[in-house]
C-alpha atoms as a PDB file:
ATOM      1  CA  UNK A   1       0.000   0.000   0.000  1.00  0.00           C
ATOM      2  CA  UNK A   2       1.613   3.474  -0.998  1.00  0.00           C
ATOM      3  CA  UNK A   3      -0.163   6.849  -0.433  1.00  0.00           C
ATOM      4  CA  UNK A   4      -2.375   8.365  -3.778  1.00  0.00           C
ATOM      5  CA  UNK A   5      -3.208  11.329  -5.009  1.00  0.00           C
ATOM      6  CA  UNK A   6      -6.990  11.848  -5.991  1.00  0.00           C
ATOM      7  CA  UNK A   7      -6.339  14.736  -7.320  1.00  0.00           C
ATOM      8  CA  UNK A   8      -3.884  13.511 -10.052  1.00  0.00           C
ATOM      9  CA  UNK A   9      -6.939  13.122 -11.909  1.00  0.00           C
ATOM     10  CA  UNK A  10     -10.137  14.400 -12.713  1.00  0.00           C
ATOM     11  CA  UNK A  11     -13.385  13.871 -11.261  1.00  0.00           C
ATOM     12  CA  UNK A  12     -15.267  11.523 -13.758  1.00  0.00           C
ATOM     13  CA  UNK A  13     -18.408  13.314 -14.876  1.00  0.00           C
ATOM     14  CA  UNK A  14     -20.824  11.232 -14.493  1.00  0.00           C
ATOM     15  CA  UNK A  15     -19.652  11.624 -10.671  1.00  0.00           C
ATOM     16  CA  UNK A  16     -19.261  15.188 -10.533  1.00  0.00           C
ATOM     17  CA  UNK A  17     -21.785  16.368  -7.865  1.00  0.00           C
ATOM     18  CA  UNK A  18     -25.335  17.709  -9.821  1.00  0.00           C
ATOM     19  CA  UNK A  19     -28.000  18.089  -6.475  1.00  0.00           C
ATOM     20  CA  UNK A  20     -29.681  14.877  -7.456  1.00  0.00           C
ATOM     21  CA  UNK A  21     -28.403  12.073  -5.841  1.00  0.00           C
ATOM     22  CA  UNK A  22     -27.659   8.982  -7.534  1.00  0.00           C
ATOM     23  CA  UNK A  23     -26.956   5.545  -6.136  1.00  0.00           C
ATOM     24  CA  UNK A  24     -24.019   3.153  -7.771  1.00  0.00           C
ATOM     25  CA  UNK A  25     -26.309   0.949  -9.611  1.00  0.00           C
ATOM     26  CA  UNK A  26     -28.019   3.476 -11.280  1.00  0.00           C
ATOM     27  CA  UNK A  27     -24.484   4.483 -13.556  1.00  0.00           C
ATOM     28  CA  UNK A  28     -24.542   3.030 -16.841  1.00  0.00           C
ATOM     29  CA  UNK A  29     -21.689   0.630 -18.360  1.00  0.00           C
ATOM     30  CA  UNK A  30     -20.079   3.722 -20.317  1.00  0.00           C
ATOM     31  CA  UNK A  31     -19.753   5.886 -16.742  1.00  0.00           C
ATOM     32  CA  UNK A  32     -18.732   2.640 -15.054  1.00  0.00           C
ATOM     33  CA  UNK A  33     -15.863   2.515 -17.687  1.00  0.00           C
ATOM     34  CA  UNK A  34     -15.172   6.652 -16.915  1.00  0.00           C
ATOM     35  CA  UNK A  35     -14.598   5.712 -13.570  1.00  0.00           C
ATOM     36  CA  UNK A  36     -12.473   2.511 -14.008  1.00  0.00           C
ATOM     37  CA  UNK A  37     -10.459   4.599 -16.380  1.00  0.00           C
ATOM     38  CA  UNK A  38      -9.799   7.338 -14.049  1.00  0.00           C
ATOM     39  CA  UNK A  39      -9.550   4.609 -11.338  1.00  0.00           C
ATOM     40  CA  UNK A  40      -6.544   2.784 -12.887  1.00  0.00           C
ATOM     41  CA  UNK A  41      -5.219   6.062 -14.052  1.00  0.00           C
ATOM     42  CA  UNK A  42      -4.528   7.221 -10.454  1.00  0.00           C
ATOM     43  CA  UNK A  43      -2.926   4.268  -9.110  1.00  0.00           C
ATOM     44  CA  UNK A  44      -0.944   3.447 -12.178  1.00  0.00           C
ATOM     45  CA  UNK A  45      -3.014   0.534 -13.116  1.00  0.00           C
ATOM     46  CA  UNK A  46      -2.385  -1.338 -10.234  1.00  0.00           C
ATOM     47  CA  UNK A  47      -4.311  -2.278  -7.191  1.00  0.00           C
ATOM     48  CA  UNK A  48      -5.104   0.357  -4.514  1.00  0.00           C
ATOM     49  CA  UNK A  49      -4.386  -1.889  -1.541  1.00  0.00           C
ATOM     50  CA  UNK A  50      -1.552  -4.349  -2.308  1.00  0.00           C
ATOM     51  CA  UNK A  51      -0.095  -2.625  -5.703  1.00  0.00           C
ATOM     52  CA  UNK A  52      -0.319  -5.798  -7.693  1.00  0.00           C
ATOM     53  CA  UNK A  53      -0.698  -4.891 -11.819  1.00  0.00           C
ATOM     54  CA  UNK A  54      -4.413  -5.171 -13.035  1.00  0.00           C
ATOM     55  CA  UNK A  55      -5.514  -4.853 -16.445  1.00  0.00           C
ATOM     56  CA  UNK A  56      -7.986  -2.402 -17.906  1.00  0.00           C
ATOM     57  CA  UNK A  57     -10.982  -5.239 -18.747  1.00  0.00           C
ATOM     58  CA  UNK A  58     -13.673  -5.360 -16.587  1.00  0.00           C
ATOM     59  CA  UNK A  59     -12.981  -8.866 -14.769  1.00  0.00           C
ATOM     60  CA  UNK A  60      -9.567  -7.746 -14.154  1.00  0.00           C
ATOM     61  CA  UNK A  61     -10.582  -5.476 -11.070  1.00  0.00           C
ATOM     62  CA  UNK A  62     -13.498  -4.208  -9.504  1.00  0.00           C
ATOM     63  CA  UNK A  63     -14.656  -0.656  -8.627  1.00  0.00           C
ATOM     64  CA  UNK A  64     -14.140  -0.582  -4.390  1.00  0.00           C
ATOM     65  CA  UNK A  65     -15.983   1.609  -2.385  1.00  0.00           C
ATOM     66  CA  UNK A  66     -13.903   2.046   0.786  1.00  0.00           C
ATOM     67  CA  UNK A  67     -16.996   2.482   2.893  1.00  0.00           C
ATOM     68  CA  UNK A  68     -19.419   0.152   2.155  1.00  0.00           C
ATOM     69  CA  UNK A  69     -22.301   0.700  -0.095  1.00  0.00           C
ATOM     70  CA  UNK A  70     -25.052  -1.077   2.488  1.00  0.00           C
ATOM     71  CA  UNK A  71     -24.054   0.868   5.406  1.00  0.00           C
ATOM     72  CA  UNK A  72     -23.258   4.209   3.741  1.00  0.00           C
ATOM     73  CA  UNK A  73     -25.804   5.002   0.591  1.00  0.00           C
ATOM     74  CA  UNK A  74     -24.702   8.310   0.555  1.00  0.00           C
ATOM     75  CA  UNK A  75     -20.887   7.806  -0.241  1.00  0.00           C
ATOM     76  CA  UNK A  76     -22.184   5.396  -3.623  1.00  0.00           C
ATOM     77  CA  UNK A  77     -21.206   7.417  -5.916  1.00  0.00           C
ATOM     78  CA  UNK A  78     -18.744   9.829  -4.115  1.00  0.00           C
ATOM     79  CA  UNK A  79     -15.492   9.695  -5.995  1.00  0.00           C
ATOM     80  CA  UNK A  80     -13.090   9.883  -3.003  1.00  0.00           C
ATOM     81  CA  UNK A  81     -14.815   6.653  -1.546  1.00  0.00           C
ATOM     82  CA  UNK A  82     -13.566   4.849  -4.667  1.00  0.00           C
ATOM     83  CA  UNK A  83     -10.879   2.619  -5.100  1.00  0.00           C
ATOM     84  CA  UNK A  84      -9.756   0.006  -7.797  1.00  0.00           C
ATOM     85  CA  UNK A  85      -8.885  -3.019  -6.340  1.00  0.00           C
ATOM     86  CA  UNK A  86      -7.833  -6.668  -7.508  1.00  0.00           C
ATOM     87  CA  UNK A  87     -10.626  -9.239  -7.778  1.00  0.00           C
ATOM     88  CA  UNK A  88      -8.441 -11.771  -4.996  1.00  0.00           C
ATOM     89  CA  UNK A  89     -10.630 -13.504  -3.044  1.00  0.00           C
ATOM     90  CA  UNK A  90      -8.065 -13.713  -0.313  1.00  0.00           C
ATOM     91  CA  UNK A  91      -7.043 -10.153  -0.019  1.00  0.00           C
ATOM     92  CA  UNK A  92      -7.830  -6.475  -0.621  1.00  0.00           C
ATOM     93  CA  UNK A  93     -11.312  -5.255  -1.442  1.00  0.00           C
ATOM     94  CA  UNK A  94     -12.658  -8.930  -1.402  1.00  0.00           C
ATOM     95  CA  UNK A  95     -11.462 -10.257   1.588  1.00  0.00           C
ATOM     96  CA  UNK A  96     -12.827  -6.598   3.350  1.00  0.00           C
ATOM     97  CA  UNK A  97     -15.758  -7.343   1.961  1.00  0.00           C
ATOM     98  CA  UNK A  98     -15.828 -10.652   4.180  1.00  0.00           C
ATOM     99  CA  UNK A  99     -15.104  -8.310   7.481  1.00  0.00           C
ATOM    100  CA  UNK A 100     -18.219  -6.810   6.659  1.00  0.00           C
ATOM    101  CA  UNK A 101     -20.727 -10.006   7.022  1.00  0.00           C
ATOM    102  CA  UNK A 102     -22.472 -10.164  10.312  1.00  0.00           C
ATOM    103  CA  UNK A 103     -21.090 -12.844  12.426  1.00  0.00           C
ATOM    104  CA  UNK A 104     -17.614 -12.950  11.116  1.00  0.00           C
ATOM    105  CA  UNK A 105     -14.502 -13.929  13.627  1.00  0.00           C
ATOM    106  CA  UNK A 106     -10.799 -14.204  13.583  1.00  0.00           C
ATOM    107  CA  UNK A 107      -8.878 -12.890  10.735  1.00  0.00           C
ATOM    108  CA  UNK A 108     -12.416 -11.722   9.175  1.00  0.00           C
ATOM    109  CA  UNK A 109     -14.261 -10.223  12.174  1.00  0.00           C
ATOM    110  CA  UNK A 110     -15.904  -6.821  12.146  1.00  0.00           C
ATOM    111  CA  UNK A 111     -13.824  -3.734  11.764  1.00  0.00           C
ATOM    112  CA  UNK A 112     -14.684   0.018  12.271  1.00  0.00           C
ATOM    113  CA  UNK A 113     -13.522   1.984   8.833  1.00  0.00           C
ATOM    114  CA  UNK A 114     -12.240   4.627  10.636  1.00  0.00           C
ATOM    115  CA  UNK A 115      -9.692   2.686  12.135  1.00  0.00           C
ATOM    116  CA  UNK A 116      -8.502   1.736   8.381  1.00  0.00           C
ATOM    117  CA  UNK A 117      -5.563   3.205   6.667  1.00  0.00           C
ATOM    118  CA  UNK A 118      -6.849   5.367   3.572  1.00  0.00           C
ATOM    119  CA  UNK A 119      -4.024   5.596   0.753  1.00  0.00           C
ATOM    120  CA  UNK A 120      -5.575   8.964  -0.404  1.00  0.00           C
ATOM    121  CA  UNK A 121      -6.115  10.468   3.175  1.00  0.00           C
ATOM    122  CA  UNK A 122      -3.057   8.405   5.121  1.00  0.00           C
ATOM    123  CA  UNK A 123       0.559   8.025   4.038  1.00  0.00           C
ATOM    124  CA  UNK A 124       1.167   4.406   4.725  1.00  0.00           C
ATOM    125  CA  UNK A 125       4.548   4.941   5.254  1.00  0.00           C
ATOM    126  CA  UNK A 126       3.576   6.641   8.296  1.00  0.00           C
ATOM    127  CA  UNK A 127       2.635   3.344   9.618  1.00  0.00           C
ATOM    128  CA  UNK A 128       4.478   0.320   7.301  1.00  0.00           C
ATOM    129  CA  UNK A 129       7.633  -0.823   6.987  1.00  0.00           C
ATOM    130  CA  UNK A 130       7.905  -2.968   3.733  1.00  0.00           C
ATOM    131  CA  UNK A 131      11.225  -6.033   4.355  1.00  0.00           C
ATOM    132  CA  UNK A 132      13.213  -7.668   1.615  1.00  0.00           C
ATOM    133  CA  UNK A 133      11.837 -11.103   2.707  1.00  0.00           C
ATOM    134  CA  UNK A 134       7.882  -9.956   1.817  1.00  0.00           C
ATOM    135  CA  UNK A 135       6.995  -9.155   5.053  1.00  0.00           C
ATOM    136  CA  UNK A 136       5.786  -6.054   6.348  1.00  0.00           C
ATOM    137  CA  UNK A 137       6.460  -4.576   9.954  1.00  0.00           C
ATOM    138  CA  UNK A 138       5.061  -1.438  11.746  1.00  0.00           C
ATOM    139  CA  UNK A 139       7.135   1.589  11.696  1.00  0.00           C
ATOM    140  CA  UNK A 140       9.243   2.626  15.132  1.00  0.00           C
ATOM    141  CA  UNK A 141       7.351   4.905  17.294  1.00  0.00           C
ATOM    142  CA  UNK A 142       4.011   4.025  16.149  1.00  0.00           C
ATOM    143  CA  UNK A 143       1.815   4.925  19.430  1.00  0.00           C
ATOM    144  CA  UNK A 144      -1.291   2.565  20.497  1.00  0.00           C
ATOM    145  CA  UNK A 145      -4.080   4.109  18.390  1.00  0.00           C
ATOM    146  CA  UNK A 146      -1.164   4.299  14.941  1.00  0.00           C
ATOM    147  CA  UNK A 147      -0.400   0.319  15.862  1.00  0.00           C
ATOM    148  CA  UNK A 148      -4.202  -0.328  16.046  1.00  0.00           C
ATOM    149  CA  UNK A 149      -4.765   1.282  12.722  1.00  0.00           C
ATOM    150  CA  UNK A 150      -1.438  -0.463  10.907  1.00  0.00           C
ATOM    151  CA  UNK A 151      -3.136  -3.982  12.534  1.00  0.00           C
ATOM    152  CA  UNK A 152      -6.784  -3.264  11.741  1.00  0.00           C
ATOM    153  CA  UNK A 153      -5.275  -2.243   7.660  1.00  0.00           C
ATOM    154  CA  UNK A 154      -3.115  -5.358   7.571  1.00  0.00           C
ATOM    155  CA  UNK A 155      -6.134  -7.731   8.930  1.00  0.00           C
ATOM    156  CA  UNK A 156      -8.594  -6.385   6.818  1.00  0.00           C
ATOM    157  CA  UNK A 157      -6.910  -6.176   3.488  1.00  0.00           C
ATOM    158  CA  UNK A 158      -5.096  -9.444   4.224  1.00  0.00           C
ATOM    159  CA  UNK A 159      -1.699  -7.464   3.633  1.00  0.00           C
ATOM    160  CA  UNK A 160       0.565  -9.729   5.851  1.00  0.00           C
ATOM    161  CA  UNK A 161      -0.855 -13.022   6.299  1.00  0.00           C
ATOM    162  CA  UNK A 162      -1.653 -13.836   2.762  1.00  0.00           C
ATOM    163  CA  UNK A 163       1.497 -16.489   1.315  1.00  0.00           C
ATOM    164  CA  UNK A 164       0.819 -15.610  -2.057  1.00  0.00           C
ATOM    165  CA  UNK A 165       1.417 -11.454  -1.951  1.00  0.00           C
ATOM    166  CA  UNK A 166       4.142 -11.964   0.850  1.00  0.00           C
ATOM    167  CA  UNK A 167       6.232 -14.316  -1.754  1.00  0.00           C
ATOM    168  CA  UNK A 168       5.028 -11.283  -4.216  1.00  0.00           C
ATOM    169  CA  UNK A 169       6.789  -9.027  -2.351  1.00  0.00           C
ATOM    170  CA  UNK A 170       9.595 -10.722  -2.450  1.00  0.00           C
ATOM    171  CA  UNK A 171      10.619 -12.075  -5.879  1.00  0.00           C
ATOM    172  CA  UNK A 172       9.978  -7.996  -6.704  1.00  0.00           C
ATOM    173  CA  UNK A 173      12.919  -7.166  -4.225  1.00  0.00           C
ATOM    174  CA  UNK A 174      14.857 -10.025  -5.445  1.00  0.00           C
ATOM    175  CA  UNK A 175      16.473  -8.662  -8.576  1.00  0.00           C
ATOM    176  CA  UNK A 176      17.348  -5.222  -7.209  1.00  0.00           C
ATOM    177  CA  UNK A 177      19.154  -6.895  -4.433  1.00  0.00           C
ATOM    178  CA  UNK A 178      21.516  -9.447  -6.724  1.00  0.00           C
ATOM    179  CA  UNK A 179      21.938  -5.783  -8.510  1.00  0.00           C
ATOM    180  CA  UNK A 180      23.266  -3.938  -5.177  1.00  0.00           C
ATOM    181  CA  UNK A 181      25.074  -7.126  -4.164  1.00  0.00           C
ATOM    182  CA  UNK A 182      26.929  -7.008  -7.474  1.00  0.00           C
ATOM    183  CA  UNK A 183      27.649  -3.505  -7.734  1.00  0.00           C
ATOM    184  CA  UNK A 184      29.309  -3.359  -3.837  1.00  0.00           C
ATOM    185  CA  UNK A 185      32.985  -3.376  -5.600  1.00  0.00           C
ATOM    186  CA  UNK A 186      31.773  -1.127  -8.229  1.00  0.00           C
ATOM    187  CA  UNK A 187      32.348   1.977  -5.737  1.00  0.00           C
ATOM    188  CA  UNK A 188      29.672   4.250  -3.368  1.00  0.00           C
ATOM    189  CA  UNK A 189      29.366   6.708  -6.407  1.00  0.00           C
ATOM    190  CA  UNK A 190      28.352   3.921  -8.787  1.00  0.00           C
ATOM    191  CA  UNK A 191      26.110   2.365  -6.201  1.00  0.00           C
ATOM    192  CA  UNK A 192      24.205   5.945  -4.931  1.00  0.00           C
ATOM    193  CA  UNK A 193      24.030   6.609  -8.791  1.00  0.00           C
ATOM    194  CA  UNK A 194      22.183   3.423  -9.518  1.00  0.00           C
ATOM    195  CA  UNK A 195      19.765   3.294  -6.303  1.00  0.00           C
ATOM    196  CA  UNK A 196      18.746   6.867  -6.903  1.00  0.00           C
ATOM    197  CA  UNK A 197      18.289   6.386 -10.808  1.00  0.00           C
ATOM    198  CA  UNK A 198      15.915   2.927  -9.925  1.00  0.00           C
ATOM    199  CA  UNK A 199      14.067   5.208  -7.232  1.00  0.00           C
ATOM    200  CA  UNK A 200      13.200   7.508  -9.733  1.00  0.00           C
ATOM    201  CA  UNK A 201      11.183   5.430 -11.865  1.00  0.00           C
ATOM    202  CA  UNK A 202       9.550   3.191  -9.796  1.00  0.00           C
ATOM    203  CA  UNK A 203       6.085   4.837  -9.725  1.00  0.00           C
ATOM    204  CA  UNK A 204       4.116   2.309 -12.267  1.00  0.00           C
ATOM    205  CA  UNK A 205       6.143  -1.037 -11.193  1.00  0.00           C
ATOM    206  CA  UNK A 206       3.781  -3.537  -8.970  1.00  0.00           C
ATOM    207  CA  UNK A 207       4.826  -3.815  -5.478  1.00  0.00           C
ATOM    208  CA  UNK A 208       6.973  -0.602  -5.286  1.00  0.00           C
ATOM    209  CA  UNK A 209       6.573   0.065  -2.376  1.00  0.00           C
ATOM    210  CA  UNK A 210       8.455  -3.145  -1.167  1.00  0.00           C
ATOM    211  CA  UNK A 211      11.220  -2.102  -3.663  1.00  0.00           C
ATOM    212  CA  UNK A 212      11.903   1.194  -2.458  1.00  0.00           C
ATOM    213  CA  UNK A 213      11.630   0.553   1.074  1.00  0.00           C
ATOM    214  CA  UNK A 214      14.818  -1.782   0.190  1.00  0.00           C
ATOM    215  CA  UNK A 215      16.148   0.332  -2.088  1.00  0.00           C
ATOM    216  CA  UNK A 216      15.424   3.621   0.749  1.00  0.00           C
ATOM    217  CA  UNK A 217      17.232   1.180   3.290  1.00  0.00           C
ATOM    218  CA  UNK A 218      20.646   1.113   1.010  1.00  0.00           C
ATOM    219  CA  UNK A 219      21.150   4.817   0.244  1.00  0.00           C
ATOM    220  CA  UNK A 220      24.085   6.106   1.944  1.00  0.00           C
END
């Protein structure tokens, strides 16, 4: 997870505010696309939660509302309660969409949104601490309500516990660390040179945020 910026781009029309309220099913297939668009546009065509690449087709994603349509109506079709997210069952949107059924316990159990870490309101690097080996750790300092949130995000999105975008995570990292283990005897200017360079252009690669925590870790 890695912070966004809404206002990168614009509003999709068929959201912009009019004084008549609409609800989410009432937008057509063509505004459904406007807001996909503009969806994958902000994050770089990647998911919104664990920053895995998505395509553009329908089936490849699906339009998240951060608080839930059944227990907030009139957020349906508010553009900052939008996300894109991947379609894993196991993680992200989907698996928050589990927290929400009645009755749910353990890893799935109820949550309270407000406790949730918001990539266009929050920076999660406030709270997370991406490490070379996939895992993620909170960041020093975090007080009690900071370590609540960073749990109640991980839980929820099944950021942490979920083998198959913790092994993600890591075969990302993996190449950039044979490429700062081979350029040790190349010399500090060679080595800041290339670090800063692969900073630089991370902002459309999936996982980056894992990359240039490692990457952040190395400078010197």
């Amino acid at each position: 997870m890695h912070r966004l910026n809404r206002n990168s781009v614009p509003i999709p029309v068929c959201l912009v505010p009019t004084g008549q309220p609409r609800r989410y099913n009432d937008l057509r297939g063509p505004e459904k696309t406007q807001v996909r668009t503009a969806l994958l546009a902000m994050q770089d065509e990647r998911c919104a939660y664990c920053e895995r690449r998505t395509g553009q087709a329908n089936n490849d994603g699906h339009i998240e509302h951060f608080r839930n349509q059944a227990a907030h109506t009139h957020l349906e079709t508010d553009w900052n309660n939008l996300f894109w997210s991947c379609t894993d069952e196991n993680s992200c949107g989907k698996h928050k969409d589990n927290c929400c059924h009645v009755g749910g316990t353990g890893r799935c159990r109820a949550f309270n949104v407000d406790h949730l870490i918001n990539p266009c309101v929050d920076n999660p690097d406030d709270f997370m601490q991406f490490v070379s080996d996939g895992t993620i750790h909170p960041r020093d300092g975090l007080g009690g309500d900071q370590i609540h949130r960073y749990e109640e995000t991980l839980r929820v999105f099944n950021l942490a516990d979920s083998p198959f975008l913790r092994r993600s995570r890591e075969d990302a990292v993996k190449p950039y660390i044979s490429a700062l283990s081979a350029l040790q005897a190349a010399g500090s200017e060679l080595f800041q040179r290339y670090v800063s360079g692969e900073l630089a252009q991370l902002d459309s690669t999936p996982f980056a945020t894992a990359i240039r925590h490692f990457l952040e870790s190395n400078l010197r």
